[in-house]
N, C-alpha and C. Protein backbone atom coordinates (compact mmCIF):
# COMPACT_ATOMS: atom_id res chain seq x y z
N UNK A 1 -183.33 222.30 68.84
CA UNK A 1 -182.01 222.00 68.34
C UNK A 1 -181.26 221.16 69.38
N UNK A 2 -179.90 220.07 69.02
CA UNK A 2 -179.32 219.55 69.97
C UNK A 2 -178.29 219.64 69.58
N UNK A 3 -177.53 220.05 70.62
CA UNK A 3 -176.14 220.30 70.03
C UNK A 3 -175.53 219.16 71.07
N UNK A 4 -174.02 218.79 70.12
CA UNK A 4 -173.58 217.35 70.17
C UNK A 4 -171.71 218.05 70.70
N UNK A 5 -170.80 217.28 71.33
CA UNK A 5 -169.69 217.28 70.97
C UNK A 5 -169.19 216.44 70.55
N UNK A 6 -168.51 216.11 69.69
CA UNK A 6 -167.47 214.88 68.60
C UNK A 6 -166.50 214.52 68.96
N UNK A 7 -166.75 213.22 69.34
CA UNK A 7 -165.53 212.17 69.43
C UNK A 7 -165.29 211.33 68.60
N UNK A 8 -164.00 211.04 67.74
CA UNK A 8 -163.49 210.37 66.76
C UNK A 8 -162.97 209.19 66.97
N UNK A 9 -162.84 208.18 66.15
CA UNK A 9 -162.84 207.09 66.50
C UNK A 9 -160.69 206.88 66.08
N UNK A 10 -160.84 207.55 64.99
CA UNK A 10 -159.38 207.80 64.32
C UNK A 10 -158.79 208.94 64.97
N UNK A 11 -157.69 208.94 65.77
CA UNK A 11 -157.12 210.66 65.87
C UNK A 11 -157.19 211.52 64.26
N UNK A 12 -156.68 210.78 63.58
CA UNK A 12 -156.33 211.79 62.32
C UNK A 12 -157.90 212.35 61.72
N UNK A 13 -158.84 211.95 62.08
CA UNK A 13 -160.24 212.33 62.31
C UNK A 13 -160.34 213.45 63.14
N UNK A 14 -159.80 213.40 64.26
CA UNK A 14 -159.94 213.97 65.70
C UNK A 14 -159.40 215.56 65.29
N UNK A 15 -158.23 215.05 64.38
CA UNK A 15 -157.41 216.19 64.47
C UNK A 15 -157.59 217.16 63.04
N UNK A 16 -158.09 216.65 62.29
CA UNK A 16 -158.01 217.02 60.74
C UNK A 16 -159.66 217.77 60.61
N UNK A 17 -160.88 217.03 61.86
CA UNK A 17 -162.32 217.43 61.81
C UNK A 17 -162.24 219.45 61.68
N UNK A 18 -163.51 219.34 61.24
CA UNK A 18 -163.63 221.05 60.88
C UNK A 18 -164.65 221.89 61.71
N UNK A 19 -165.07 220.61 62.75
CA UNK A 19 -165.85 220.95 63.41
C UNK A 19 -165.48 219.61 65.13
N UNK A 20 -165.63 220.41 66.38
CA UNK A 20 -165.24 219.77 67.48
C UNK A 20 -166.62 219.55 67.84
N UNK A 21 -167.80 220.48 67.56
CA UNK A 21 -169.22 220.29 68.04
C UNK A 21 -170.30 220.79 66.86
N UNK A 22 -172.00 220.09 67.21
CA UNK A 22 -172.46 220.38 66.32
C UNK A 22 -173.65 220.61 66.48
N UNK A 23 -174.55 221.27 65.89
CA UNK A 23 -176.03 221.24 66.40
C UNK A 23 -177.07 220.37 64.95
N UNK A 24 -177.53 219.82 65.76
CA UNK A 24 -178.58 218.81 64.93
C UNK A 24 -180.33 219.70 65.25
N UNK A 25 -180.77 219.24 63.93
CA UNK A 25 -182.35 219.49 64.34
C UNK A 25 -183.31 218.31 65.15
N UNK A 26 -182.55 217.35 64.97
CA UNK A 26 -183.34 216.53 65.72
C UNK A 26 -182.24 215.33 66.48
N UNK A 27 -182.51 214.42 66.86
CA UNK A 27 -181.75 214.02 68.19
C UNK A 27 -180.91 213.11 67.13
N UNK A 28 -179.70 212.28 67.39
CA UNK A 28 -178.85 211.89 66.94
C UNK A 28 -178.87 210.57 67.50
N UNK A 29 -178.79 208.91 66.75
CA UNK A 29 -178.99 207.81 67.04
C UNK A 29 -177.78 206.75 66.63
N UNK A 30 -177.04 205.87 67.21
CA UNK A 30 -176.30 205.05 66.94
C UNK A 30 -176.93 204.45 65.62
N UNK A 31 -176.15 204.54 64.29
CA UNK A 31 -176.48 204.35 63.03
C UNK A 31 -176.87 205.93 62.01
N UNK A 32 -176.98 206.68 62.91
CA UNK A 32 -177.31 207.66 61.52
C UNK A 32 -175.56 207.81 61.35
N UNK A 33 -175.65 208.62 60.13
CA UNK A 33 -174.48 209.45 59.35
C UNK A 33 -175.06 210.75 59.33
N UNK A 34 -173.73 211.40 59.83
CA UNK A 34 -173.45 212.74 59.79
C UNK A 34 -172.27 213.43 58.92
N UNK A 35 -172.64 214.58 58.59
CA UNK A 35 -171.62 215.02 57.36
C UNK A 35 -171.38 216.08 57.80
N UNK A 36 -169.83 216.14 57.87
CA UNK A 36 -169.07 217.40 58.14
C UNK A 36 -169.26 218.46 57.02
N UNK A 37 -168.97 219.51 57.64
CA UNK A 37 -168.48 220.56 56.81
C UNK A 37 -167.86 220.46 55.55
N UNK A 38 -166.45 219.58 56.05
CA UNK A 38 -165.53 219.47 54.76
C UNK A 38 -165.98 218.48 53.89
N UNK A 39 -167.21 218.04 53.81
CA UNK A 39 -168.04 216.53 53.24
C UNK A 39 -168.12 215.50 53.36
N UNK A 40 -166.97 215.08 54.60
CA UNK A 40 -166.44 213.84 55.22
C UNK A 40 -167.91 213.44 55.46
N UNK A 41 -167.88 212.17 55.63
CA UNK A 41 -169.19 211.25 56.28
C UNK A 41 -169.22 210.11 57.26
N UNK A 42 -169.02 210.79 58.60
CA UNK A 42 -168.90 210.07 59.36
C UNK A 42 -170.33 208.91 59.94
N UNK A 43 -170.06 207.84 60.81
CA UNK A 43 -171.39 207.36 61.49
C UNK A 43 -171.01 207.28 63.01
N UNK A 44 -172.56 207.94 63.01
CA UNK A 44 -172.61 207.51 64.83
C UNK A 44 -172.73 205.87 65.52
N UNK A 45 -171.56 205.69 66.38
CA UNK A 45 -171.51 204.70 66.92
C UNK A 45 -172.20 204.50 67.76
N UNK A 46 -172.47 205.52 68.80
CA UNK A 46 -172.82 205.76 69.66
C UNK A 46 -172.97 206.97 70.48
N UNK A 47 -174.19 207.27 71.06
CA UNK A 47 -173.89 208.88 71.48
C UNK A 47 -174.08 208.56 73.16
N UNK A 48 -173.70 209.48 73.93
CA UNK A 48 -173.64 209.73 75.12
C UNK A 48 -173.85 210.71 75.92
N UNK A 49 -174.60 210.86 76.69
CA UNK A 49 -175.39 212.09 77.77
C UNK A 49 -174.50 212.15 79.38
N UNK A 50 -174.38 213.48 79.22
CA UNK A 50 -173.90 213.79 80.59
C UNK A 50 -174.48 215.22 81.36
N UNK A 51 -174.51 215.70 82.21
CA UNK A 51 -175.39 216.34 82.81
C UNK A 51 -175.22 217.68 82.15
N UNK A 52 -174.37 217.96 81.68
CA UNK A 52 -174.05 219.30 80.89
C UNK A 52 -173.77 219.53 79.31
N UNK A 53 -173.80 218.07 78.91
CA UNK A 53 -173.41 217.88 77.74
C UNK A 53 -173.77 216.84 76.91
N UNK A 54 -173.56 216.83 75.46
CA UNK A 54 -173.89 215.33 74.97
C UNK A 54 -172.72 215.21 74.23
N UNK A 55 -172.45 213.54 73.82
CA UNK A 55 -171.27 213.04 72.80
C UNK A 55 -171.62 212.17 71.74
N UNK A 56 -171.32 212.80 70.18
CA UNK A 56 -171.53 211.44 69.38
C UNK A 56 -170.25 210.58 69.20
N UNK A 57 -170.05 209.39 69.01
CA UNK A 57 -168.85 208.83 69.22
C UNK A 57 -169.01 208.56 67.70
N UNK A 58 -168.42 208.98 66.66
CA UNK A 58 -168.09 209.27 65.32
C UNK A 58 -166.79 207.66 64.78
N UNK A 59 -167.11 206.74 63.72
CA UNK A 59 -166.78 205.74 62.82
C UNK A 59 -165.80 206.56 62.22
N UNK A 60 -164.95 206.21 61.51
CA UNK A 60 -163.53 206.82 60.20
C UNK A 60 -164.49 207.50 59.30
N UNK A 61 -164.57 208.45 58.84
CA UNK A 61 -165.02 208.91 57.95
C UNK A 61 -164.72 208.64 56.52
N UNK A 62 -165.53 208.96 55.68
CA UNK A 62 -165.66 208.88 54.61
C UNK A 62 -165.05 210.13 53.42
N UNK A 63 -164.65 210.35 52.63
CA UNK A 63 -164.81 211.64 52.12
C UNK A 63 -165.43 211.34 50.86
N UNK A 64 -166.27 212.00 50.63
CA UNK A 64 -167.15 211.91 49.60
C UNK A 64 -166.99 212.51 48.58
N UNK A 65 -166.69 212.22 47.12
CA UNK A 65 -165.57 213.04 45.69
C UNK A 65 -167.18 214.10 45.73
N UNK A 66 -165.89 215.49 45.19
CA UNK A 66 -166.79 216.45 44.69
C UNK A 66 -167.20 216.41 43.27
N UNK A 67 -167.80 216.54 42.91
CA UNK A 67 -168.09 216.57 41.91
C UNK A 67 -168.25 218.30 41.14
């Protein structure tokens, strides 16, 4: 598993997200899409490694109609 912390590209993203961190089954790449909780659909811009941690740097999201 890899767990990620989320950085938004929009505050109102930043602030409205339903989730601050996340765990993936497999590693996370500038271009995938990731989907929140609340169904939003964000894309990774870019992710980033630090000695204790990792960051995906998260695009405006999307919200996707329920159906």
């Amino acid at each position: 598993m890899y767990s990620y912390t989320l950085t938004f590209k929009e505050d109102v993203d930043r602030l409205t997200a339903p989730e601050q961190e996340i765990t993936l089954q497999s590693p996370a790449q500038a271009g995938d899409f990731i989907i929140l909780s609340d169904g939003s659909r964000h894309q990774v811009m870019f992710v980033t490694h630090r000695a204790d941690y990792s960051s995906l740097y998260l695009d405006k999201g999307v919200r996707v109609p329920q159906s």
